[in-house]
N, C-alpha and C. Protein backbone atom coordinates (compact mmCIF):
# COMPACT_ATOMS: atom_id res chain seq x y z
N UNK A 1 120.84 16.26 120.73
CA UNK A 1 120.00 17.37 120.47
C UNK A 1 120.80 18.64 120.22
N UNK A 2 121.77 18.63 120.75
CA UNK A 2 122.75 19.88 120.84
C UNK A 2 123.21 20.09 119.36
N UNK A 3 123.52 18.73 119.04
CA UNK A 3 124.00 18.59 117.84
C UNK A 3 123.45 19.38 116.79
N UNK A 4 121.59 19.18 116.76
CA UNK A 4 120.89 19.08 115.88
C UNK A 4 120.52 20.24 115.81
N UNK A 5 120.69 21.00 116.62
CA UNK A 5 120.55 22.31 116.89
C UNK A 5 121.62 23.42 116.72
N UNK A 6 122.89 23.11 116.40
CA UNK A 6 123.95 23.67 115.75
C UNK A 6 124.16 23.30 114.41
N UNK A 7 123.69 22.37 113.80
CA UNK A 7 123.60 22.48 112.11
C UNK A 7 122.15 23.22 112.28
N UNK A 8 121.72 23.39 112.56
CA UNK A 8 120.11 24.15 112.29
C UNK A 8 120.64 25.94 112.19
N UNK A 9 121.33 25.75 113.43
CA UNK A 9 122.04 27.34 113.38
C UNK A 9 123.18 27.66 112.40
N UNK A 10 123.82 26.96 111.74
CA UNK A 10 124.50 27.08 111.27
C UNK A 10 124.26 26.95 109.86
N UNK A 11 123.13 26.18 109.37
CA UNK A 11 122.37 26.01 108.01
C UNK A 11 121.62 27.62 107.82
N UNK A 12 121.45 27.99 108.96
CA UNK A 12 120.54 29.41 109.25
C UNK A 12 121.95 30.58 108.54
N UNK A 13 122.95 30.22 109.35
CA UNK A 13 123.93 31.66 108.86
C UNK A 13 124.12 31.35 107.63
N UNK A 14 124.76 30.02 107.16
CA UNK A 14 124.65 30.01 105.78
C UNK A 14 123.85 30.72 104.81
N UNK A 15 122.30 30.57 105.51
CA UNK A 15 121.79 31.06 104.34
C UNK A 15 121.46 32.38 104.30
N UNK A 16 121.55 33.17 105.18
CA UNK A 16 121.66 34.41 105.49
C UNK A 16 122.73 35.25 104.79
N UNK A 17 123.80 34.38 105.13
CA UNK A 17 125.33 34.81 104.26
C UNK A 17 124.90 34.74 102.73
N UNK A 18 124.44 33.82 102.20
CA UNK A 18 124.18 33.33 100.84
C UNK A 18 123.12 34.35 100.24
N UNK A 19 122.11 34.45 100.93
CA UNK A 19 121.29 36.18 100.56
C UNK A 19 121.89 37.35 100.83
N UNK A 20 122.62 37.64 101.53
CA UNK A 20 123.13 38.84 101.68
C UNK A 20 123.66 39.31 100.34
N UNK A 21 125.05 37.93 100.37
CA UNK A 21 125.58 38.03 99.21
C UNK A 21 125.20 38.21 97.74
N UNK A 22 124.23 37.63 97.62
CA UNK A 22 123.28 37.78 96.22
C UNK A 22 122.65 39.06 96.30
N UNK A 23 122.55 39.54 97.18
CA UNK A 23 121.60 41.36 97.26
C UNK A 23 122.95 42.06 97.03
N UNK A 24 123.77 42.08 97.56
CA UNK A 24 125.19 42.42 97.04
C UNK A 24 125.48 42.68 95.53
N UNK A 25 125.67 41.43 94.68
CA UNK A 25 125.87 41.07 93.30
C UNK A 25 124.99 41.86 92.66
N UNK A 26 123.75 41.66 93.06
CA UNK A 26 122.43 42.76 92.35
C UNK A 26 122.70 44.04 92.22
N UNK A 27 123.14 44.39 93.52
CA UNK A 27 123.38 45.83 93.66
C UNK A 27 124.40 46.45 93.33
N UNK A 28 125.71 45.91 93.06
CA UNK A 28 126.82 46.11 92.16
C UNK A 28 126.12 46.15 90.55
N UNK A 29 125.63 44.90 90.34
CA UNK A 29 125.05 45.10 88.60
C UNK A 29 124.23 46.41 88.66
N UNK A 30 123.55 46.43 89.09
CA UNK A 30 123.01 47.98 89.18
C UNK A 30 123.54 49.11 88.89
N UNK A 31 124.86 49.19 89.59
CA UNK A 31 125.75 50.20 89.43
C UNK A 31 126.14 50.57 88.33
N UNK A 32 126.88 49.23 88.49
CA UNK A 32 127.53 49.45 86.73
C UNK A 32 126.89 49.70 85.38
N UNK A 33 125.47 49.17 85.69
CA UNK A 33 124.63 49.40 84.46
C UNK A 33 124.39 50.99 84.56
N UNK A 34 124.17 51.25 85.85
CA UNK A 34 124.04 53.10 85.81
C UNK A 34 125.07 53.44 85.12
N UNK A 35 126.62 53.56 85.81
CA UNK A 35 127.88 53.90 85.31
C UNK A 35 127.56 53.81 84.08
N UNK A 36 126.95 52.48 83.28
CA UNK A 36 127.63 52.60 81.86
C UNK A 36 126.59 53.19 80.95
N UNK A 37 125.82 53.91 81.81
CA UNK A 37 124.53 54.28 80.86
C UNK A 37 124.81 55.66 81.10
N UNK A 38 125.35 56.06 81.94
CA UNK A 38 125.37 57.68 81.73
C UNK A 38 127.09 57.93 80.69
N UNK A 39 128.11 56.69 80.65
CA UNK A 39 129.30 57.24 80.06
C UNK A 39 128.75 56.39 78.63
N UNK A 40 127.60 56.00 78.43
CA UNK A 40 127.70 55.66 77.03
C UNK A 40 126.69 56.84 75.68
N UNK A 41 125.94 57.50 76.97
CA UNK A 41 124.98 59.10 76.65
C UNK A 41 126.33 59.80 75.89
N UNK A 42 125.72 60.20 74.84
CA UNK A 42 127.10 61.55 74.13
C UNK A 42 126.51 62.57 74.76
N UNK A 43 127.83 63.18 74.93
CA UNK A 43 127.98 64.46 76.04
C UNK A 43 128.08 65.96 74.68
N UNK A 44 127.17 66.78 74.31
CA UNK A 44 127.61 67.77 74.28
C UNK A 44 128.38 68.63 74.56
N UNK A 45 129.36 68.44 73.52
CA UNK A 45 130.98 69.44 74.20
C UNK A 45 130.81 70.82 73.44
N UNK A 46 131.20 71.77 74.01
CA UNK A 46 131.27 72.98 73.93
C UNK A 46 132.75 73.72 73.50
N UNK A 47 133.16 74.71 73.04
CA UNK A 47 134.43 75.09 73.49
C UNK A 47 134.36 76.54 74.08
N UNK A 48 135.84 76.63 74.68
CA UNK A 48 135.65 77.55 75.57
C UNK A 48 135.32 79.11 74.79
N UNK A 49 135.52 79.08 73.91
CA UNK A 49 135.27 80.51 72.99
C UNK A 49 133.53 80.62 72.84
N UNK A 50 132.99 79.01 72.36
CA UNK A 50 131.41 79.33 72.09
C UNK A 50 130.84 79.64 73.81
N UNK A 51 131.85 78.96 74.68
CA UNK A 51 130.62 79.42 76.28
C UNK A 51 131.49 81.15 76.57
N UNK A 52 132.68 81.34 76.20
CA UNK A 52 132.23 82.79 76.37
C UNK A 52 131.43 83.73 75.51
N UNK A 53 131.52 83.47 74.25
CA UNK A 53 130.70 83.89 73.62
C UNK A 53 128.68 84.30 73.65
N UNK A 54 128.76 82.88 74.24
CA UNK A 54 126.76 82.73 74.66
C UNK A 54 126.89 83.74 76.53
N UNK A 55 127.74 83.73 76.87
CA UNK A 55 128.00 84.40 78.40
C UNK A 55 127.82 85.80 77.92
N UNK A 56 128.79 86.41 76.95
CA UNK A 56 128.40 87.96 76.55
C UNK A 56 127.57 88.00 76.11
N UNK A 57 126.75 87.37 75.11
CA UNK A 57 125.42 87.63 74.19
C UNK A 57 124.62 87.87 75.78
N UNK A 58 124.65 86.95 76.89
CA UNK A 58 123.75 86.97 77.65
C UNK A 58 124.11 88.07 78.90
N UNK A 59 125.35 88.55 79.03
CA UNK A 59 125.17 89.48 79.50
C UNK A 59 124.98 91.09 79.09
N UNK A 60 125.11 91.13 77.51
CA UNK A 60 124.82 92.44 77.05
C UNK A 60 122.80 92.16 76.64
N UNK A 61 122.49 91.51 77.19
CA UNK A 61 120.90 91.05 76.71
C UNK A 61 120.64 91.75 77.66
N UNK A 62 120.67 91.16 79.24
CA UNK A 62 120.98 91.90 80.75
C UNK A 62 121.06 93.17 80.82
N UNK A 63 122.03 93.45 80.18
CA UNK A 63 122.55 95.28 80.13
C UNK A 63 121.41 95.84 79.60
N UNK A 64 120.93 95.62 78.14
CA UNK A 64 119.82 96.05 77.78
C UNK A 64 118.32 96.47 78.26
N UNK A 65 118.07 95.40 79.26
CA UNK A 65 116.98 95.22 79.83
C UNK A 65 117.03 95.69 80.90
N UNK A 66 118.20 95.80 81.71
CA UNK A 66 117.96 96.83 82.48
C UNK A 66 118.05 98.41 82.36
N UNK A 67 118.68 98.80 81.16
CA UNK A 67 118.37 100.13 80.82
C UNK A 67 117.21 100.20 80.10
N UNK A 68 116.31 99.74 79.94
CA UNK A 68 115.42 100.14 79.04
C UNK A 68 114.11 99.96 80.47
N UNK A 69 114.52 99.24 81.43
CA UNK A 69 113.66 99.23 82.69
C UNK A 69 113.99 100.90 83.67
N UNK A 70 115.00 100.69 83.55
CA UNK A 70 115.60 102.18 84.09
C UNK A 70 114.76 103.56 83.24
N UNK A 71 115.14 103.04 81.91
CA UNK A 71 114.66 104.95 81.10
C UNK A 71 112.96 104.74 81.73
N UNK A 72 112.34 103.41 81.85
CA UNK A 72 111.18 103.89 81.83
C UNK A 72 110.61 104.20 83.32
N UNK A 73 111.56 103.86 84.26
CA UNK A 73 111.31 104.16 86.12
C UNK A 73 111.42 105.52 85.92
N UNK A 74 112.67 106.47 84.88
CA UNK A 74 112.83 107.69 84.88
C UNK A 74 111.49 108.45 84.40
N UNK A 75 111.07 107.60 83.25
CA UNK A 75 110.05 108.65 82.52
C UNK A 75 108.64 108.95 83.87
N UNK A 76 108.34 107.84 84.15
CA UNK A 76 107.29 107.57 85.32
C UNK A 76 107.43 108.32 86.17
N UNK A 77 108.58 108.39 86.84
CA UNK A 77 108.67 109.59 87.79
C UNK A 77 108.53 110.89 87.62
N UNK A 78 108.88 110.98 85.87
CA UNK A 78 108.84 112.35 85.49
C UNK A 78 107.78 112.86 85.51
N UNK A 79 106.71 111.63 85.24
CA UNK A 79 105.15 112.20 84.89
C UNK A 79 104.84 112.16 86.36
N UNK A 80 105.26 111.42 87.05
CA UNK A 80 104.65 111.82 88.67
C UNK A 80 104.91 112.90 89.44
N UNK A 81 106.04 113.66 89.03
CA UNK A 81 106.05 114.53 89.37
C UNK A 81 105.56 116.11 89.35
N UNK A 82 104.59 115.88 88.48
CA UNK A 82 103.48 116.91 87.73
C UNK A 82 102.60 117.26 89.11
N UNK A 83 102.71 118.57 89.50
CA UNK A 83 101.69 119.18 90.56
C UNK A 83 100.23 118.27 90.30
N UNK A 84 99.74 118.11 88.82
CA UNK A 84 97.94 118.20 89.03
C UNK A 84 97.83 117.14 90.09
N UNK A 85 98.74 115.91 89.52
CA UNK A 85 97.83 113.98 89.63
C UNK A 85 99.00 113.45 90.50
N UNK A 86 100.01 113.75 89.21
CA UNK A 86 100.98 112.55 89.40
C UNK A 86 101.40 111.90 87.70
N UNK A 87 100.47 110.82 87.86
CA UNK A 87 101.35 109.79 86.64
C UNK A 87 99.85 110.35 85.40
N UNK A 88 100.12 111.09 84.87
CA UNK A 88 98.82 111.51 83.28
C UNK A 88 98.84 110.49 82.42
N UNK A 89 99.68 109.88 81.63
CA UNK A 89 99.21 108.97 80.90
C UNK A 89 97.91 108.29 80.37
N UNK A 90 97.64 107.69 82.07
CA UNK A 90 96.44 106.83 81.34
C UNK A 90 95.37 107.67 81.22
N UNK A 91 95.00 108.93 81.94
CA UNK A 91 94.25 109.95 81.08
C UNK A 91 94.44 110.39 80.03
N UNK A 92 95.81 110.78 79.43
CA UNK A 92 95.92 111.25 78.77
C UNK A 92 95.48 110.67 77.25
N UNK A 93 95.17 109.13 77.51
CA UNK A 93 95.09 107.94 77.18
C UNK A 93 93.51 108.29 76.19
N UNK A 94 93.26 108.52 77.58
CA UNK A 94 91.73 108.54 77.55
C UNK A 94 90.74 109.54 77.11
N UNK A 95 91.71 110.96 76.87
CA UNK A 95 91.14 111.70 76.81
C UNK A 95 91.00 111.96 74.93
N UNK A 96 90.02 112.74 74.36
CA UNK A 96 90.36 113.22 72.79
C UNK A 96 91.23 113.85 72.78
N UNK A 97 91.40 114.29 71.12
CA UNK A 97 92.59 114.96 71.26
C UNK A 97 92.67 116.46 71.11
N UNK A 98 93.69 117.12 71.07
CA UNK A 98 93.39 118.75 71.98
C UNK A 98 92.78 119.66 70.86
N UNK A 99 93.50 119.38 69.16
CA UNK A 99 92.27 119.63 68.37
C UNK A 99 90.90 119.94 67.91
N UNK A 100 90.02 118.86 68.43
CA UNK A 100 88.62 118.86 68.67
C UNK A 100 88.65 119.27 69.66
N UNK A 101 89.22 119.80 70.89
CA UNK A 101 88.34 120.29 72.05
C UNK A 101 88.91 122.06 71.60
N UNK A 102 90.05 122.50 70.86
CA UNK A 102 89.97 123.50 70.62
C UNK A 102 89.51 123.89 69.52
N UNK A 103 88.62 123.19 68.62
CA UNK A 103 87.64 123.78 67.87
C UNK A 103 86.06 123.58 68.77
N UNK A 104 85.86 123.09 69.49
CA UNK A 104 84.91 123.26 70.34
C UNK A 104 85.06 124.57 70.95
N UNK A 105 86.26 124.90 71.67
CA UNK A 105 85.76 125.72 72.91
C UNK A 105 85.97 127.06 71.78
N UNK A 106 86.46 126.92 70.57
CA UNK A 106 86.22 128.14 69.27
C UNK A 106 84.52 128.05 68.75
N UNK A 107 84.13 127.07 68.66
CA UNK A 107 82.56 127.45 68.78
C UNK A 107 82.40 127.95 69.44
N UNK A 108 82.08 127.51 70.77
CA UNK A 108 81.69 127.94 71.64
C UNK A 108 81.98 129.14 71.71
N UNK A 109 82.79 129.55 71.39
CA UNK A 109 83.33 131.15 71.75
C UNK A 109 82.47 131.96 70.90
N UNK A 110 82.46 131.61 70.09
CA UNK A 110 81.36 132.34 68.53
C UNK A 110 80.15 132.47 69.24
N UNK A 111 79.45 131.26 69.87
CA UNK A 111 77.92 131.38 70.17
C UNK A 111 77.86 131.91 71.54
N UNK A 112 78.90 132.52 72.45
CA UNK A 112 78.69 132.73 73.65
C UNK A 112 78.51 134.76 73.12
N UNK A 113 79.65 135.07 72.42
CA UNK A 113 79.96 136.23 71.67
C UNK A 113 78.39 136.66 70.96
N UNK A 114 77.72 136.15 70.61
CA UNK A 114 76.25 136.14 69.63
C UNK A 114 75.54 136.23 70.51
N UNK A 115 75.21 135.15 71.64
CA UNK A 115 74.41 135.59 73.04
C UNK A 115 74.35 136.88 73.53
N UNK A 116 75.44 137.37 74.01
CA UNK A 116 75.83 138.61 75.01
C UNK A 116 75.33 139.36 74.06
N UNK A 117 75.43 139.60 72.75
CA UNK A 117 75.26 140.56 71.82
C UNK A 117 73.56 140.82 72.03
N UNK A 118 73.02 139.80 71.97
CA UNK A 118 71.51 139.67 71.86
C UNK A 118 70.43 139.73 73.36
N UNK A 119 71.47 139.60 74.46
CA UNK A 119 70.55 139.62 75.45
C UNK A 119 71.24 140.87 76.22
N UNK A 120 70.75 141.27 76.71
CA UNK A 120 71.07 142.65 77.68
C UNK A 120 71.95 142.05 78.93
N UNK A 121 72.70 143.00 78.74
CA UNK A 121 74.16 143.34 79.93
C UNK A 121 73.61 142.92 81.66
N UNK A 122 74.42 142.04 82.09
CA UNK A 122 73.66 141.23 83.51
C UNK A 122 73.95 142.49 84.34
N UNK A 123 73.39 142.07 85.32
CA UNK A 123 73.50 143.07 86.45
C UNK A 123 75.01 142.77 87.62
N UNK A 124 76.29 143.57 87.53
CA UNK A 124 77.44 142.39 88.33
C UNK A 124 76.66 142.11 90.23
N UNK A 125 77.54 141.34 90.63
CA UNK A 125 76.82 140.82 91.41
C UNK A 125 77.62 141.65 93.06
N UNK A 126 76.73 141.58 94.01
CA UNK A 126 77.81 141.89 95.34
C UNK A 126 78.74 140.96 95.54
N UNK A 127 79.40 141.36 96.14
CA UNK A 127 80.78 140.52 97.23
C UNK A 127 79.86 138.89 97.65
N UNK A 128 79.15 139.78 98.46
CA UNK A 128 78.52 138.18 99.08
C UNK A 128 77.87 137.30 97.88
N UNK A 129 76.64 137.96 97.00
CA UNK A 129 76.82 136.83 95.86
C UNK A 129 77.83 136.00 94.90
N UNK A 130 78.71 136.85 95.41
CA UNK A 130 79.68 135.74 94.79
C UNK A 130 79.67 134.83 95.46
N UNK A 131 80.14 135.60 96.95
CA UNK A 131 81.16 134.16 97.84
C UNK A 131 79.75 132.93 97.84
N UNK A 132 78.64 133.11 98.04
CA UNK A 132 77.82 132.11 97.54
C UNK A 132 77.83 131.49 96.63
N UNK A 133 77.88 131.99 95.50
CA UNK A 133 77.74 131.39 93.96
C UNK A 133 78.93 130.61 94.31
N UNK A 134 80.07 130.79 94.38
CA UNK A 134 81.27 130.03 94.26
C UNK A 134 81.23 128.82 94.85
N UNK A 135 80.77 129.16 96.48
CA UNK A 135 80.71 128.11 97.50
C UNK A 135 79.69 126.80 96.80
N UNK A 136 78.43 126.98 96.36
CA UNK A 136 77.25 126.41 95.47
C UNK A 136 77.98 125.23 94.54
N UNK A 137 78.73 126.27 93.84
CA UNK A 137 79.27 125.25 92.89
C UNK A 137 80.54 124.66 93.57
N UNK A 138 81.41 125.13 94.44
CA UNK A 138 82.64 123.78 95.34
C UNK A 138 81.42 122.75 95.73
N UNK A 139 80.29 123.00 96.09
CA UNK A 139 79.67 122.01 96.91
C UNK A 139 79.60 121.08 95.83
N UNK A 140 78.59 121.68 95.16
CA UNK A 140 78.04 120.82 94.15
C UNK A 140 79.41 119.75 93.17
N UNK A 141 80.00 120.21 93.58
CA UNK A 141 81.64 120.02 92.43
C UNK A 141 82.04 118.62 93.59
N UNK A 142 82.16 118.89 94.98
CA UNK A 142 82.67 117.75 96.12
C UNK A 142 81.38 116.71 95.95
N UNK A 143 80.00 117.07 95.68
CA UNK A 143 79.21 116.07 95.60
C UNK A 143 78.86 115.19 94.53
N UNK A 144 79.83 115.68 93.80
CA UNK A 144 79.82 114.66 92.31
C UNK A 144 81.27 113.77 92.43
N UNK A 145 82.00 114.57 92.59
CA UNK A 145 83.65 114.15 93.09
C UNK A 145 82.70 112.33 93.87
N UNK A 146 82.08 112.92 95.19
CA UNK A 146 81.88 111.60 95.79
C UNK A 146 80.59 110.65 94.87
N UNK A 147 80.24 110.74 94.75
CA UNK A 147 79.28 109.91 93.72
C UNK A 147 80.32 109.33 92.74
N UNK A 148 81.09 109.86 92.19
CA UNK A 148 82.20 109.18 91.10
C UNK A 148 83.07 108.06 91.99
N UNK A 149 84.00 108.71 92.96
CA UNK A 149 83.91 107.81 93.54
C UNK A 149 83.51 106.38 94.40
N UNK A 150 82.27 106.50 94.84
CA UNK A 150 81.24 105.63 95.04
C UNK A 150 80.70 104.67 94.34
N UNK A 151 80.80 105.21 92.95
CA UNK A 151 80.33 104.15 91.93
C UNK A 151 81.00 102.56 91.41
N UNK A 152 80.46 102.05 91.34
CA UNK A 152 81.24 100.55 91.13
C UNK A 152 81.37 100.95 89.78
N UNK A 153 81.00 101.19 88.60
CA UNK A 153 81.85 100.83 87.49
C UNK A 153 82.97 101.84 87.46
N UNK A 154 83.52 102.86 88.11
CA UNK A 154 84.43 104.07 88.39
C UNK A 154 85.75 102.56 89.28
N UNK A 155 85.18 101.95 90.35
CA UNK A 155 85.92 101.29 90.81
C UNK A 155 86.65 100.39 89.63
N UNK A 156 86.10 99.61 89.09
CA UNK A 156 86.49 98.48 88.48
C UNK A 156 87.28 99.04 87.22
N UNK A 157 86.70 100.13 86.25
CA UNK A 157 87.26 100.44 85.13
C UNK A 157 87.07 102.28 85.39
N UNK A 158 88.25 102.62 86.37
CA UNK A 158 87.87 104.09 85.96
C UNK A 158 88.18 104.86 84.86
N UNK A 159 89.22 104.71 84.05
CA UNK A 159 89.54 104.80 82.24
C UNK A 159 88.11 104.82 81.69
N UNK A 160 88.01 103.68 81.72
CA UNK A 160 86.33 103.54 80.66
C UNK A 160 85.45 104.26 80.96
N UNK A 161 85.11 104.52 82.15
CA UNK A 161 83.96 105.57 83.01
C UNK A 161 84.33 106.97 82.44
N UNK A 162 85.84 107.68 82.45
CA UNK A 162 85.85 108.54 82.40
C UNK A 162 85.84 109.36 81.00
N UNK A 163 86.36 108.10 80.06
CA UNK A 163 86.55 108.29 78.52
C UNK A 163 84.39 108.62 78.04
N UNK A 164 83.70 107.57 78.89
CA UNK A 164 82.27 107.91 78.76
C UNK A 164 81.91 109.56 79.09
N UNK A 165 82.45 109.20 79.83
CA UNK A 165 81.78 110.92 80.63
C UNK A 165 82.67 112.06 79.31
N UNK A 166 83.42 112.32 79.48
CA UNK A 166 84.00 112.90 78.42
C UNK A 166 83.30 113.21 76.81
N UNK A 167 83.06 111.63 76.36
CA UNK A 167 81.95 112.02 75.03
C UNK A 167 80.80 112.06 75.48
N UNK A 168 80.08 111.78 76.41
CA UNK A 168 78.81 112.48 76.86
C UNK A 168 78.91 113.65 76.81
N UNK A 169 79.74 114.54 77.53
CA UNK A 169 79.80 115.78 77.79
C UNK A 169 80.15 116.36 76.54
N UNK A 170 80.87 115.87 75.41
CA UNK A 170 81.23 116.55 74.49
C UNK A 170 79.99 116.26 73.20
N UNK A 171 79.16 115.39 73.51
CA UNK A 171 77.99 115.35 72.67
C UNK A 171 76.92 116.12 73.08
N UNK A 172 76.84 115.98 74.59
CA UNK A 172 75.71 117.29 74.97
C UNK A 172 76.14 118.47 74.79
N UNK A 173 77.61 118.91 74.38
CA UNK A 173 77.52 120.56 73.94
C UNK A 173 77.62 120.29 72.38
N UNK A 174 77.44 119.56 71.44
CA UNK A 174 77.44 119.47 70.05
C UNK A 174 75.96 119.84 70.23
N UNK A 175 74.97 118.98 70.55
CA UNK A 175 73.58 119.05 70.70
C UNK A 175 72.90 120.32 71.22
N UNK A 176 74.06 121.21 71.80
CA UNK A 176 73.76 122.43 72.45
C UNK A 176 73.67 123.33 71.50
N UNK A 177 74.78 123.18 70.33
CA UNK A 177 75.76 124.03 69.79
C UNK A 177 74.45 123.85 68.12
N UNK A 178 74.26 122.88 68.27
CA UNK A 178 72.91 122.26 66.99
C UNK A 178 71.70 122.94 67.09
N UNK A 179 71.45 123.05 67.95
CA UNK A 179 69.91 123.82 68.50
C UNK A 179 70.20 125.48 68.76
């Protein structure tokens, strides 16, 4: 029995040895088929003049782009630094141009000049009617301020809101200026 039981164990390593070995062979062919598939790929060669060459093109591209990012951090600041806002542009964007509002406020000047002429000289006002009148209109001026703010289409597109308001306002004094 002893016997029969040491060729059993020993038919066992055999064949253990005999698979190993064959996972072995596989895995060498493997290799080599890799090896010979990446040295049989043609390699794009370069020379050393064309990679310095594409290195400067790409670092004076660099240079470029960052000065042209620079002039415009400068200009931005420049406009931010304006007492009214800050950055004008996108009003400025938005607004007409200074032309038409100075032939407007030259109408206007004509028909304000024709008024005074035609209606009698106001009466000036006291100290205290002023400081009222003035105060009237800050109020009235902070309570539109917040309503503009407040408004959802002011939120989402305040450009567009304000470019509206603008030809509104400049069509209700055409319509003023018509009548």
């Amino acid at each position: 029995m002893a016997k029969t039981k040491r060729n059993v164990r020993a038919k066992a390593k055999s064949m253990v040895g005999a698979a190993k070995q064959k996972a072995q062979e596989v895995q060498a062919k493997l290799r080599q088929e890799q090896l010979l598939h990446k040295t049989l790929t043609p390699k794009k060669t370069t020379t050393k003049k064309e990679k310095s060459a594409a290195k400067h093109k790409k670092l004076i591209k660099r240079f470029a782009e960052t000065r042209k990012e620079h002039k415009e951090e400068v200009a931005r600041k420049n406009r931010e630094k304006t007492k009214v806002i800050g950055d004008l542009k996108p009003l400025r964007d938005a607004l007409p141009s200074l032309q038409d509002m100075y032939k407007l406020v030259r109408i206007k000047q004509k028909d304000a000049t024709e008024q005074t002429v035609l209606t009698a000289p106001e009466i000036p006002l006291s100290a205290n009617e002023k400081i009222r009148k003035k105060r009237k209109e800050l109020v009235n001026r902070v309570k539109s301020f917040e309503k503009v703010i407040k408004d959802k289409n002011f939120k989402k597109n305040p450009r567009e809101v304000i470019a509206a308001h603008v030809r509104n306002k400049y069509e209700a004094m055409e319509d003023e200026n018509d009548e």
